[in-house]
C-alpha atoms as a PDB file:
ATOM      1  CA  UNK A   1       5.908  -7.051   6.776  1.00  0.00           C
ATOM      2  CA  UNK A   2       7.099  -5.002   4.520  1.00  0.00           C
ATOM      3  CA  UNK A   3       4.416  -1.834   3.778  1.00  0.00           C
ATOM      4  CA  UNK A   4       2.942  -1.544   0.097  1.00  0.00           C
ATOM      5  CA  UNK A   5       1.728   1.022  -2.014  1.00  0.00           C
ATOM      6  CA  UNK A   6      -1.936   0.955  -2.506  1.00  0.00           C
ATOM      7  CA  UNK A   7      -2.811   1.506  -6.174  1.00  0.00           C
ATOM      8  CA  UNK A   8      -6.283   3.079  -4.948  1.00  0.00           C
ATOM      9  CA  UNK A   9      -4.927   5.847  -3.132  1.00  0.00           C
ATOM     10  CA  UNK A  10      -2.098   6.167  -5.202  1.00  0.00           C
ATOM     11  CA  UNK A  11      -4.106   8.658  -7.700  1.00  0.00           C
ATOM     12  CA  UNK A  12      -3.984  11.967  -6.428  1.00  0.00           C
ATOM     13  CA  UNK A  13      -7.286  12.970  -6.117  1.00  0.00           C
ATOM     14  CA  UNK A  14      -8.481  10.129  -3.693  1.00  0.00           C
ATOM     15  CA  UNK A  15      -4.824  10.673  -2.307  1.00  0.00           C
ATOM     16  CA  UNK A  16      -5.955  13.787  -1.258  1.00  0.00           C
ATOM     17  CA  UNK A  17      -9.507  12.589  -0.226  1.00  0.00           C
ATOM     18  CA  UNK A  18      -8.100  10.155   2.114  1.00  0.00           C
ATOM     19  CA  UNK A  19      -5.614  12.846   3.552  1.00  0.00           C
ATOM     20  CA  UNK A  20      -8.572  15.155   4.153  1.00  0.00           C
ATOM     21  CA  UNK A  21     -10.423  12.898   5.902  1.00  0.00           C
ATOM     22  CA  UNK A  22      -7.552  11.079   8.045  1.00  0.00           C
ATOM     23  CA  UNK A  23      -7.706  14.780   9.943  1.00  0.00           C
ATOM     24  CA  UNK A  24     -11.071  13.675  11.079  1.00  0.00           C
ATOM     25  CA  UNK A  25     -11.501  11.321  14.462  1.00  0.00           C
ATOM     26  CA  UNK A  26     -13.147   8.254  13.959  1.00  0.00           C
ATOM     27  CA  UNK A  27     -16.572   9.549  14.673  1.00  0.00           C
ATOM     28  CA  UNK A  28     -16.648  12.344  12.469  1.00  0.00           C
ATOM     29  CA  UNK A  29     -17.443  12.853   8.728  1.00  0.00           C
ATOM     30  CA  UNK A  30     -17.365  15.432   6.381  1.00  0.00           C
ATOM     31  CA  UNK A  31     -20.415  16.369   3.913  1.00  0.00           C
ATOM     32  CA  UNK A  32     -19.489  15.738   0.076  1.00  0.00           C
ATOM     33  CA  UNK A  33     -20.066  19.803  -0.639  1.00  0.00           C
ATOM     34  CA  UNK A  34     -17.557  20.598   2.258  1.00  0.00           C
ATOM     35  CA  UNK A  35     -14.775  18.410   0.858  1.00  0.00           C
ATOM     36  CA  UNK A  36     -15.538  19.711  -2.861  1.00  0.00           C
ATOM     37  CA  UNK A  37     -14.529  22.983  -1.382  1.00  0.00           C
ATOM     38  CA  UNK A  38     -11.427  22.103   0.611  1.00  0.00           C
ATOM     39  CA  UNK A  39     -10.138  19.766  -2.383  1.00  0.00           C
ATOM     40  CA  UNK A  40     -11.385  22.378  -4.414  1.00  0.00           C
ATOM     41  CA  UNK A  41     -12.708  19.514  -7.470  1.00  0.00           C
ATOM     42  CA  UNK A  42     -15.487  19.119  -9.556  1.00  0.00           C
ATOM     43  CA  UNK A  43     -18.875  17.543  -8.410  1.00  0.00           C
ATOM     44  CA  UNK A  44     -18.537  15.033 -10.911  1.00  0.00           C
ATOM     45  CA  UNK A  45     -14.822  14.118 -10.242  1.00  0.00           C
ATOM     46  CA  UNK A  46     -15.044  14.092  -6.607  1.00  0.00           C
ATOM     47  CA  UNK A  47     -18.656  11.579  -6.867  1.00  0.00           C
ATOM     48  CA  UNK A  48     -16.321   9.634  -9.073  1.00  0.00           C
ATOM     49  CA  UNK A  49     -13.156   8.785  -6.899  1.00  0.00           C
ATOM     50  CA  UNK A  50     -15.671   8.555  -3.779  1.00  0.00           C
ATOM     51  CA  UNK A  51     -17.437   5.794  -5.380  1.00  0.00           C
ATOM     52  CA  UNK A  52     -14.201   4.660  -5.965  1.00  0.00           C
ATOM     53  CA  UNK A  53     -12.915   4.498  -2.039  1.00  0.00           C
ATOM     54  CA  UNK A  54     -16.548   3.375  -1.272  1.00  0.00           C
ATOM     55  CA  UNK A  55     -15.924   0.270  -3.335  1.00  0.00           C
ATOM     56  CA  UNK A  56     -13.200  -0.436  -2.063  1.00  0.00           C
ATOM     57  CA  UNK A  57     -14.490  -0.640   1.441  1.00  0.00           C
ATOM     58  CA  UNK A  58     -11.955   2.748   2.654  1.00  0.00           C
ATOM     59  CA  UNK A  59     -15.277   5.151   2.911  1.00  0.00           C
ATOM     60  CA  UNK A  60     -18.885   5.328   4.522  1.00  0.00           C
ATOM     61  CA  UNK A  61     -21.241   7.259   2.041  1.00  0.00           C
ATOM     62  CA  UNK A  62     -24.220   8.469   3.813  1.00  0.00           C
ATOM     63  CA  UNK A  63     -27.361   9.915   1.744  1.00  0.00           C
ATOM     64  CA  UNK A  64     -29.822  11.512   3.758  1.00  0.00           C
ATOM     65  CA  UNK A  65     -32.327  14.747   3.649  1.00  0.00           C
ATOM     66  CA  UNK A  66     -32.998  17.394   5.991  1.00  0.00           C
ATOM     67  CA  UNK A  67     -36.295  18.685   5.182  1.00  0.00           C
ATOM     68  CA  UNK A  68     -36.347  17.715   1.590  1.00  0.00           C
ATOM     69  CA  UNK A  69     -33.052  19.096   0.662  1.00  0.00           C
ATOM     70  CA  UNK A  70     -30.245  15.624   0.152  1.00  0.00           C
ATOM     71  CA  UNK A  71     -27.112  16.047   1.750  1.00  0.00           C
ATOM     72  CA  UNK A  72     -24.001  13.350   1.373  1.00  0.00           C
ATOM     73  CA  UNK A  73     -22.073  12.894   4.165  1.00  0.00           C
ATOM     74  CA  UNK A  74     -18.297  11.050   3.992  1.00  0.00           C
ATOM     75  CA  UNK A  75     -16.331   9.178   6.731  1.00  0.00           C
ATOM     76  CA  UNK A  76     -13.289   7.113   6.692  1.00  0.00           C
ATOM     77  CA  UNK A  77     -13.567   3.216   7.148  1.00  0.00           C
ATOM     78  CA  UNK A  78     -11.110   1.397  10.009  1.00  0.00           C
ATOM     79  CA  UNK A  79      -9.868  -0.391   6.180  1.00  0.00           C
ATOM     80  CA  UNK A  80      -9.585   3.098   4.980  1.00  0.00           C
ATOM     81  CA  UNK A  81      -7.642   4.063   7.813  1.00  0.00           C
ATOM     82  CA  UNK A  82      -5.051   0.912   7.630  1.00  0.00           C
ATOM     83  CA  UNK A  83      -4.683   1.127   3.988  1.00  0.00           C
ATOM     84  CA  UNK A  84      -3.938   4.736   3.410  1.00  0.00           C
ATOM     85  CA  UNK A  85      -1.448   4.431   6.886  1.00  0.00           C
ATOM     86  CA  UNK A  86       0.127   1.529   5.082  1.00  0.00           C
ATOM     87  CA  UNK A  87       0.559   3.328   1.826  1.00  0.00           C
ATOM     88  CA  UNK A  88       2.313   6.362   3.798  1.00  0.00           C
ATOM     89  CA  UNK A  89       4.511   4.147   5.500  1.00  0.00           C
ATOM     90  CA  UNK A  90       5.357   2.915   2.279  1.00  0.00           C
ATOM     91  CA  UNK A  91       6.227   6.142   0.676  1.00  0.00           C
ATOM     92  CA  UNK A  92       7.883   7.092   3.944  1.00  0.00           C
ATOM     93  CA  UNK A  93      10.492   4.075   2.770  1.00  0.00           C
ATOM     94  CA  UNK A  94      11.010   5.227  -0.129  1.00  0.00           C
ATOM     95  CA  UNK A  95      12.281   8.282   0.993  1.00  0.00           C
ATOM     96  CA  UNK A  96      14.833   6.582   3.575  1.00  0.00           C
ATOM     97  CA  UNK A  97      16.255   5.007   0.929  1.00  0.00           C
ATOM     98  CA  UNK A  98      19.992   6.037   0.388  1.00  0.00           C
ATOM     99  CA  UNK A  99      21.129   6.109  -3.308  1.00  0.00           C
ATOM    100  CA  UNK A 100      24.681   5.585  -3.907  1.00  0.00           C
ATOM    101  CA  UNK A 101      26.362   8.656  -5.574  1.00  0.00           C
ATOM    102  CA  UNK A 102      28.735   7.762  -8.819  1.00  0.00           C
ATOM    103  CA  UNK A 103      30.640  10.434  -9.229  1.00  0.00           C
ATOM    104  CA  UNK A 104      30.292  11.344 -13.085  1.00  0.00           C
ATOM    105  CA  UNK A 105      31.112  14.512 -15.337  1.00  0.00           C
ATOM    106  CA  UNK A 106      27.590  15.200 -15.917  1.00  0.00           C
ATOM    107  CA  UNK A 107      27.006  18.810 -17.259  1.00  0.00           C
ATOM    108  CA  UNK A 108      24.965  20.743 -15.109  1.00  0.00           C
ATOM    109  CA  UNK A 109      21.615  22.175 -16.946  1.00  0.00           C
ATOM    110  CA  UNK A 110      23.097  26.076 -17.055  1.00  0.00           C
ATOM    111  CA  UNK A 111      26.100  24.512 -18.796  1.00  0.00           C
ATOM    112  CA  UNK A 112      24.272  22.545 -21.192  1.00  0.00           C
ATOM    113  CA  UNK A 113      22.404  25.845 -22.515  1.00  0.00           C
ATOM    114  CA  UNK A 114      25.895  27.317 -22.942  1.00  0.00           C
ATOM    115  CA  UNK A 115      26.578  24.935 -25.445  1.00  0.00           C
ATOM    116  CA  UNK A 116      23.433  24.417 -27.501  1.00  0.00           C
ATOM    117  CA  UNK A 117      24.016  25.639 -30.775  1.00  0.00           C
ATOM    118  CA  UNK A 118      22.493  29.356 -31.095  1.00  0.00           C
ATOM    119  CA  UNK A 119      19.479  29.624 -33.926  1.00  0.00           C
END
């Protein structure tokens, strides 16, 4: 089977949501505040791309109070933690792949400055 890219992950935020919370063990979870900071986002775009991942069945959301004050609380699903493996492998493909080289006169960038017409 040959690994795919997952279109979910793909965008960079939850990219980096999913990489943040791959570092925890399967029993762990992160509060929404903590990853904020680490990711260093937005409340509003970070709620966004978590509901997201939550819809698609890669995160646990967990609302809950201590004393009266709510805290959110994120963990990675086992579907979260296939999926965003699968995408790396993909991209990990990707960047086996061997080009071939055609061997061109293509002017380099510092020569094509050389010969721009001067204002």
């Amino acid at each position: 089977m040959v690994a795919a890219f997952d279109e979910i992950i793909h965008q960079p935020v939850r990219l980096r949501v999913m990489a943040a919370l791959m570092t925890l063990d399967e029993k762990n979870r992160i509060s929404f505040n903590t990853l904020k900071e680490v990711l260093q986002v937005t409340d509003g775009n970070l709620s966004v791309h978590i509901s997201r991942l939550e819809e698609a069945g890669y995160v646990l959301v967990e609302k809950t109070f201590v004393g009266k004050k709510p805290y959110t609380y994120i963990a990675v699903t086992p579907r979260g933690r296939s999926a965003f493996s699968e995408h790396i492998e993909a991209l990990q493909t990707l960047l086996q792949i061997r080009l071939p080289v055609v061997q061109e006169n293509v002017p380099r960038a510092a020569e094509d400055t050389q010969d721009a017409p001067s204002s």
